[in-house]
PDB file of N, CA and C in Angstrom:
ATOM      1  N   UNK A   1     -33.891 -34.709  63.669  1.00  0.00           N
ATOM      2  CA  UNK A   1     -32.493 -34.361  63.772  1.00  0.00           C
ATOM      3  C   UNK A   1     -31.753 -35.460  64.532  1.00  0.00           C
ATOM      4  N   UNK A   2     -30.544 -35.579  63.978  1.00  0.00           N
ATOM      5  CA  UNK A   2     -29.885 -36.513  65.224  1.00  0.00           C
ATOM      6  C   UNK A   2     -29.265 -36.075  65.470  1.00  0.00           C
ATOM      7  N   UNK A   3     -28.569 -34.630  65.872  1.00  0.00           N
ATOM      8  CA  UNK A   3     -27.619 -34.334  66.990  1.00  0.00           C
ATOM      9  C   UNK A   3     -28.618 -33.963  68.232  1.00  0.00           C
ATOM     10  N   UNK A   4     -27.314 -33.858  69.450  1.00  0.00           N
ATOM     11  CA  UNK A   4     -28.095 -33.758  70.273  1.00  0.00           C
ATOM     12  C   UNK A   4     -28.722 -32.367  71.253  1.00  0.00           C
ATOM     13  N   UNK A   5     -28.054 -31.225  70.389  1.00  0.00           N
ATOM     14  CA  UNK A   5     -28.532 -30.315  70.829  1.00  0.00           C
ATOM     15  C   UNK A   5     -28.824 -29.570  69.085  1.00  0.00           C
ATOM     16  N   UNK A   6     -29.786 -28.696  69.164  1.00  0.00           N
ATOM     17  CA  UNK A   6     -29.789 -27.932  67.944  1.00  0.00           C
ATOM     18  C   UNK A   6     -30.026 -26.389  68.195  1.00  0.00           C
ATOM     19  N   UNK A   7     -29.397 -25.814  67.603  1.00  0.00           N
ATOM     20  CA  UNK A   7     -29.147 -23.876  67.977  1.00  0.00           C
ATOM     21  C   UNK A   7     -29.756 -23.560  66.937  1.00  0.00           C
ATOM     22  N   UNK A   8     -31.205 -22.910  66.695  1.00  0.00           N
ATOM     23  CA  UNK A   8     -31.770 -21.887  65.392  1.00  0.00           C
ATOM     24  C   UNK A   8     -31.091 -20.538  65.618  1.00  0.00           C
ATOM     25  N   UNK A   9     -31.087 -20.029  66.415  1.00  0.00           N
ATOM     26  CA  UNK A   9     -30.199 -18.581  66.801  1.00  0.00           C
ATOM     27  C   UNK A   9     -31.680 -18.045  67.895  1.00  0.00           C
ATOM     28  N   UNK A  10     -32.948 -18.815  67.976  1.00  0.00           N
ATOM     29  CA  UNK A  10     -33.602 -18.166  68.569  1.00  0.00           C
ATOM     30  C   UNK A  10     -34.402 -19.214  69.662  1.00  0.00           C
ATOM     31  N   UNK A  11     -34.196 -20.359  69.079  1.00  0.00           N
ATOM     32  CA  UNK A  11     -34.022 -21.397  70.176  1.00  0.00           C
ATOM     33  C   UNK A  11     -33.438 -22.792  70.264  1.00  0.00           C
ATOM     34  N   UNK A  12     -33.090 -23.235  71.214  1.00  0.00           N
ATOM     35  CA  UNK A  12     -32.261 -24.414  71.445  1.00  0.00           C
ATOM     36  C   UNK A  12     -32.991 -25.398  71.902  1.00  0.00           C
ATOM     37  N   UNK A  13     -32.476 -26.147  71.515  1.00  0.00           N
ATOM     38  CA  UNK A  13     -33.356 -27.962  71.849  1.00  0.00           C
ATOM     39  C   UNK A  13     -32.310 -28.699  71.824  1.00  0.00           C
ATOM     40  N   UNK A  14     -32.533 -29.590  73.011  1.00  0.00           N
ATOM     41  CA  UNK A  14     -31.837 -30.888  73.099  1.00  0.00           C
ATOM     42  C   UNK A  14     -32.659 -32.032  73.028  1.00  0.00           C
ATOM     43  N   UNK A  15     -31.980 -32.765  73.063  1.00  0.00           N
ATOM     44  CA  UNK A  15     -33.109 -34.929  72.811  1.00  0.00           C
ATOM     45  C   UNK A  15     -33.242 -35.164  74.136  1.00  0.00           C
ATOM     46  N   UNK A  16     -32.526 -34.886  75.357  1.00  0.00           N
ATOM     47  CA  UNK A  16     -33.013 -36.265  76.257  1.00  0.00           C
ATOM     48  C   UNK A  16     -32.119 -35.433  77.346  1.00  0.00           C
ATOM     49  N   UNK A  17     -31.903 -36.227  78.671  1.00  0.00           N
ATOM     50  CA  UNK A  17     -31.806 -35.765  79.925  1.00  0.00           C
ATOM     51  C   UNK A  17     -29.785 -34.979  79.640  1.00  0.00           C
ATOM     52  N   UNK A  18     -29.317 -35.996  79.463  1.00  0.00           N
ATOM     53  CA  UNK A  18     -28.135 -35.657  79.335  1.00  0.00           C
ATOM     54  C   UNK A  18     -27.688 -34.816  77.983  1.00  0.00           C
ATOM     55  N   UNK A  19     -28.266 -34.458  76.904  1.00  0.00           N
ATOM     56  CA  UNK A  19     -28.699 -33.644  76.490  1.00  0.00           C
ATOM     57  C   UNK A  19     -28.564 -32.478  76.618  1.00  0.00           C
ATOM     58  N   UNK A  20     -29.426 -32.717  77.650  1.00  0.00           N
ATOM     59  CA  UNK A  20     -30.033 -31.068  78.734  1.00  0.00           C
ATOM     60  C   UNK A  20     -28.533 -30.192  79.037  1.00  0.00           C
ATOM     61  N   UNK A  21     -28.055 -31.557  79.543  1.00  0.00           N
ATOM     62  CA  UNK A  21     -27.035 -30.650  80.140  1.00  0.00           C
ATOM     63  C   UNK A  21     -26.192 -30.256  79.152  1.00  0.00           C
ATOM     64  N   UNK A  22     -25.749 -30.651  78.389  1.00  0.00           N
ATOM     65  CA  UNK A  22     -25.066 -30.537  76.575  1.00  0.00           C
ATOM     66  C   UNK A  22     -25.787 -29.455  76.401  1.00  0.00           C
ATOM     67  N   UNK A  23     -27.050 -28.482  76.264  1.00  0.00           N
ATOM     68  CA  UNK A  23     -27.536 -27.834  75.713  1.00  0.00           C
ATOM     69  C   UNK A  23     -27.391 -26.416  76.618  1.00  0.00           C
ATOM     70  N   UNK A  24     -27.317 -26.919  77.422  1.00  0.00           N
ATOM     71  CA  UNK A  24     -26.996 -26.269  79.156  1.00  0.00           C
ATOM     72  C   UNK A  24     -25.624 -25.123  79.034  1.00  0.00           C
ATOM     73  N   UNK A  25     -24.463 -26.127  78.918  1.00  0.00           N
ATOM     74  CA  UNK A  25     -23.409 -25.824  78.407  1.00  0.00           C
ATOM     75  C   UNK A  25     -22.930 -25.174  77.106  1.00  0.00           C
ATOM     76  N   UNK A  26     -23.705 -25.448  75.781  1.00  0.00           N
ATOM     77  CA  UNK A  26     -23.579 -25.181  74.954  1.00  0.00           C
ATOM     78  C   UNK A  26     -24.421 -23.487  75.189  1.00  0.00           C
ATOM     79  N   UNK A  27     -25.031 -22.622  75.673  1.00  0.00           N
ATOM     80  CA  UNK A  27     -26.167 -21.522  75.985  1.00  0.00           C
ATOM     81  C   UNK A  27     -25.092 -21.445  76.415  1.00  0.00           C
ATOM     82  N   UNK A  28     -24.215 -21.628  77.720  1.00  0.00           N
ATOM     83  CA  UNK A  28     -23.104 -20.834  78.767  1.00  0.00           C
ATOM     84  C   UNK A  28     -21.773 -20.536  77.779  1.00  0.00           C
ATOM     85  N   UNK A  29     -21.939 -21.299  76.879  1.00  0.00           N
ATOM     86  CA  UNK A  29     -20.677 -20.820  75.844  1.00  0.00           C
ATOM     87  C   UNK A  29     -21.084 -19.586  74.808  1.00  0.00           C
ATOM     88  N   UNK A  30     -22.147 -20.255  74.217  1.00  0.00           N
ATOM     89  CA  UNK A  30     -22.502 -18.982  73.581  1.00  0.00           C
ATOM     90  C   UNK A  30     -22.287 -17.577  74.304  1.00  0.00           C
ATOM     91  N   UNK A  31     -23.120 -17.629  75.419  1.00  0.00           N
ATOM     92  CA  UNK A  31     -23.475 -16.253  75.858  1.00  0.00           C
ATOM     93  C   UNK A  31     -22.425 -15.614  76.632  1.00  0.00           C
ATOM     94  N   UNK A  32     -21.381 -16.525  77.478  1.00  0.00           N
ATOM     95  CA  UNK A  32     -20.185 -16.330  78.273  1.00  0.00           C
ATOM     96  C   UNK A  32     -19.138 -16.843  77.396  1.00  0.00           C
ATOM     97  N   UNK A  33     -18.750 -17.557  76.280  1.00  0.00           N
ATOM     98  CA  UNK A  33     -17.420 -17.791  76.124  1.00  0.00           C
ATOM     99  C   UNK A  33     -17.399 -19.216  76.396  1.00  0.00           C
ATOM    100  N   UNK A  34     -16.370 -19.941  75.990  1.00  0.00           N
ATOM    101  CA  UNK A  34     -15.822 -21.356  76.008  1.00  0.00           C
ATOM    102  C   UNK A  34     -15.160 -21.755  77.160  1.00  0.00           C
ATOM    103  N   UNK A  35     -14.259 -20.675  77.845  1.00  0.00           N
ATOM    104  CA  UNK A  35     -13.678 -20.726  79.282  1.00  0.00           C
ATOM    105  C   UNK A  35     -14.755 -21.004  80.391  1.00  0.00           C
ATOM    106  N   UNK A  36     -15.722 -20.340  80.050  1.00  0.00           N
ATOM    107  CA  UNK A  36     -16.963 -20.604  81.099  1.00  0.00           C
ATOM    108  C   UNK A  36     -17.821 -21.698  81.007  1.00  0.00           C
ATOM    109  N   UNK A  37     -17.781 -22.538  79.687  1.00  0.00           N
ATOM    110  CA  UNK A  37     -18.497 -23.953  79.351  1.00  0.00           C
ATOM    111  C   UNK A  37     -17.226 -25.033  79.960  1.00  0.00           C
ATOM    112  N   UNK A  38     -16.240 -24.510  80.088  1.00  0.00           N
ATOM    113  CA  UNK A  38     -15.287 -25.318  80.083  1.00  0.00           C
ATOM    114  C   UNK A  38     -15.013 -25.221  81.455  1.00  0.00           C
ATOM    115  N   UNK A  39     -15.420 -24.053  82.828  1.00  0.00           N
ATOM    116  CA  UNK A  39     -15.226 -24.140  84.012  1.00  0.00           C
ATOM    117  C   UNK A  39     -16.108 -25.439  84.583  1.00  0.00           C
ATOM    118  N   UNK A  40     -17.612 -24.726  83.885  1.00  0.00           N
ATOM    119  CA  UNK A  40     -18.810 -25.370  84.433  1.00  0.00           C
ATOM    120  C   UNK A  40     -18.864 -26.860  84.226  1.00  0.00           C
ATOM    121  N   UNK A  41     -18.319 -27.433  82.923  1.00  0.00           N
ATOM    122  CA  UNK A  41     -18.211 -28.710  82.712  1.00  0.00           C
ATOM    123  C   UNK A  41     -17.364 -29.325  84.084  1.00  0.00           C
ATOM    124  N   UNK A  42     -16.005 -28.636  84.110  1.00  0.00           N
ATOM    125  CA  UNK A  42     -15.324 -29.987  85.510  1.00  0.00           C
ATOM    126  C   UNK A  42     -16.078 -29.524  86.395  1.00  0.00           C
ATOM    127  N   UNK A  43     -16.681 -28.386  86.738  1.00  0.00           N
ATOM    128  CA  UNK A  43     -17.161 -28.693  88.336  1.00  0.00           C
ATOM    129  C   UNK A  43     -18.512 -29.489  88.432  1.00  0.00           C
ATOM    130  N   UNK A  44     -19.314 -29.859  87.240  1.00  0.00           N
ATOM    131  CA  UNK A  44     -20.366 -30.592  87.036  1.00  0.00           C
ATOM    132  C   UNK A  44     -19.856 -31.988  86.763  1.00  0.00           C
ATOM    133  N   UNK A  45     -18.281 -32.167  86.241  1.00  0.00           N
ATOM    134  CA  UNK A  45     -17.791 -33.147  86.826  1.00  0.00           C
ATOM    135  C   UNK A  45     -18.780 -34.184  84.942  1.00  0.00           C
ATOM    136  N   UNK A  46     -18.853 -33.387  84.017  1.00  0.00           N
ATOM    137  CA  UNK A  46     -19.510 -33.835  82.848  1.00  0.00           C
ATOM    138  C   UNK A  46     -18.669 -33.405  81.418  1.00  0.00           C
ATOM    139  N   UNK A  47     -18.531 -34.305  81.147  1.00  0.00           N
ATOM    140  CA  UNK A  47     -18.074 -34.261  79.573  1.00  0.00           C
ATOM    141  C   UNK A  47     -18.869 -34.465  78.471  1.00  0.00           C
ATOM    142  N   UNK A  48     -18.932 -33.088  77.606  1.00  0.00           N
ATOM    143  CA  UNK A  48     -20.162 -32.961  76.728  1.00  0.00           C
ATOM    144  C   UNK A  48     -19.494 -34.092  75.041  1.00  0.00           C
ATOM    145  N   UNK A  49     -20.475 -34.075  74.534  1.00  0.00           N
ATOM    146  CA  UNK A  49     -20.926 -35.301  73.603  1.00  0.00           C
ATOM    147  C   UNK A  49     -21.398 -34.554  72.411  1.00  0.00           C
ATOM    148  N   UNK A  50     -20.744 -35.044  71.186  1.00  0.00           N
ATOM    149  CA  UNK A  50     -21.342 -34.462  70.251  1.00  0.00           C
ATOM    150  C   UNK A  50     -21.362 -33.525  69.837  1.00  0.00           C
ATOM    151  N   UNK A  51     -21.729 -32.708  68.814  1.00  0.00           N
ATOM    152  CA  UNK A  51     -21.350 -30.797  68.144  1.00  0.00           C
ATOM    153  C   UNK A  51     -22.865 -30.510  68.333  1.00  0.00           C
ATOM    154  N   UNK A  52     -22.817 -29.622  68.085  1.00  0.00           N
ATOM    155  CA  UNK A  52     -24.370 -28.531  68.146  1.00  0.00           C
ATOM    156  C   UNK A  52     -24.632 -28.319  66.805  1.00  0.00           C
ATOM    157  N   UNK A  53     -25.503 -28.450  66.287  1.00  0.00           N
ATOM    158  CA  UNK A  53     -26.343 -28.182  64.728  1.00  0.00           C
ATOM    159  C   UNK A  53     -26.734 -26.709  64.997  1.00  0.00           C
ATOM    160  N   UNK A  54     -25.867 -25.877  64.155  1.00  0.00           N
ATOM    161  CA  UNK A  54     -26.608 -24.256  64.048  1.00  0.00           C
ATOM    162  C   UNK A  54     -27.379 -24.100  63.077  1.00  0.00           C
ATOM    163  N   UNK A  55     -28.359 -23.702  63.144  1.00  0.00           N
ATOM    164  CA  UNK A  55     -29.157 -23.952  61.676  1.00  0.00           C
ATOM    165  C   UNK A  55     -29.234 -22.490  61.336  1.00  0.00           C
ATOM    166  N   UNK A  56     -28.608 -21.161  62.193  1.00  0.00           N
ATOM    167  CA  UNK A  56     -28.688 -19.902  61.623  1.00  0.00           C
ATOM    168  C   UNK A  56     -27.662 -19.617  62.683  1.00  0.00           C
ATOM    169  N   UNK A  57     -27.121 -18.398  62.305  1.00  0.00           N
ATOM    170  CA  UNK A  57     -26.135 -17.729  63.033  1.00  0.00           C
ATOM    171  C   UNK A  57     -26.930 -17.004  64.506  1.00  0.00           C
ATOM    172  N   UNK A  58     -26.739 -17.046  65.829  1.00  0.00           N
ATOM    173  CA  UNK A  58     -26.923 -16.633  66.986  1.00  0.00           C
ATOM    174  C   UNK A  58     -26.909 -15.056  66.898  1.00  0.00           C
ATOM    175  N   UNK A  59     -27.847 -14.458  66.521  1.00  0.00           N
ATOM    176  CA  UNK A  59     -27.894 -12.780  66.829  1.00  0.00           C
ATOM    177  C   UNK A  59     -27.006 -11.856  67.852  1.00  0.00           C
ATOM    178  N   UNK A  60     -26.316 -11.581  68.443  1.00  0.00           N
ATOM    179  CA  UNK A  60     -26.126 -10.347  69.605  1.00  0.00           C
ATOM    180  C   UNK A  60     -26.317  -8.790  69.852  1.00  0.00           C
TER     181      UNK A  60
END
């Protein structure tokens, strides 16, 4: 794959350190909302990179 995070709906993977945190953020949106990926990003003081590959829709 070359993005850098990938969502099956049952697990998530990222490539590499910064990544992590992209994948990090991307889980806090899913599960909390975009307001809450979007708090956590400025106070981590990180701007995420890239879209997320869903390869199935996220269950709830």
């Amino acid at each position: 794959m070359d993005q850098r995070v990938v969502d099956d709906g049952d697990l998530i993977t990222a490539g590499g350190v910064s990544s992590g945190i992209d994948g990090a953020l991307w889980l806090l949106e899913r599960e909390w909302g975009s307001a809450a990926a979007t708090h956590a990003e400025s106070i981590a003081e990180f701007e995420r990179r890239g879209t997320v590959l869903r390869t199935a829709t996220a269950s709830s």
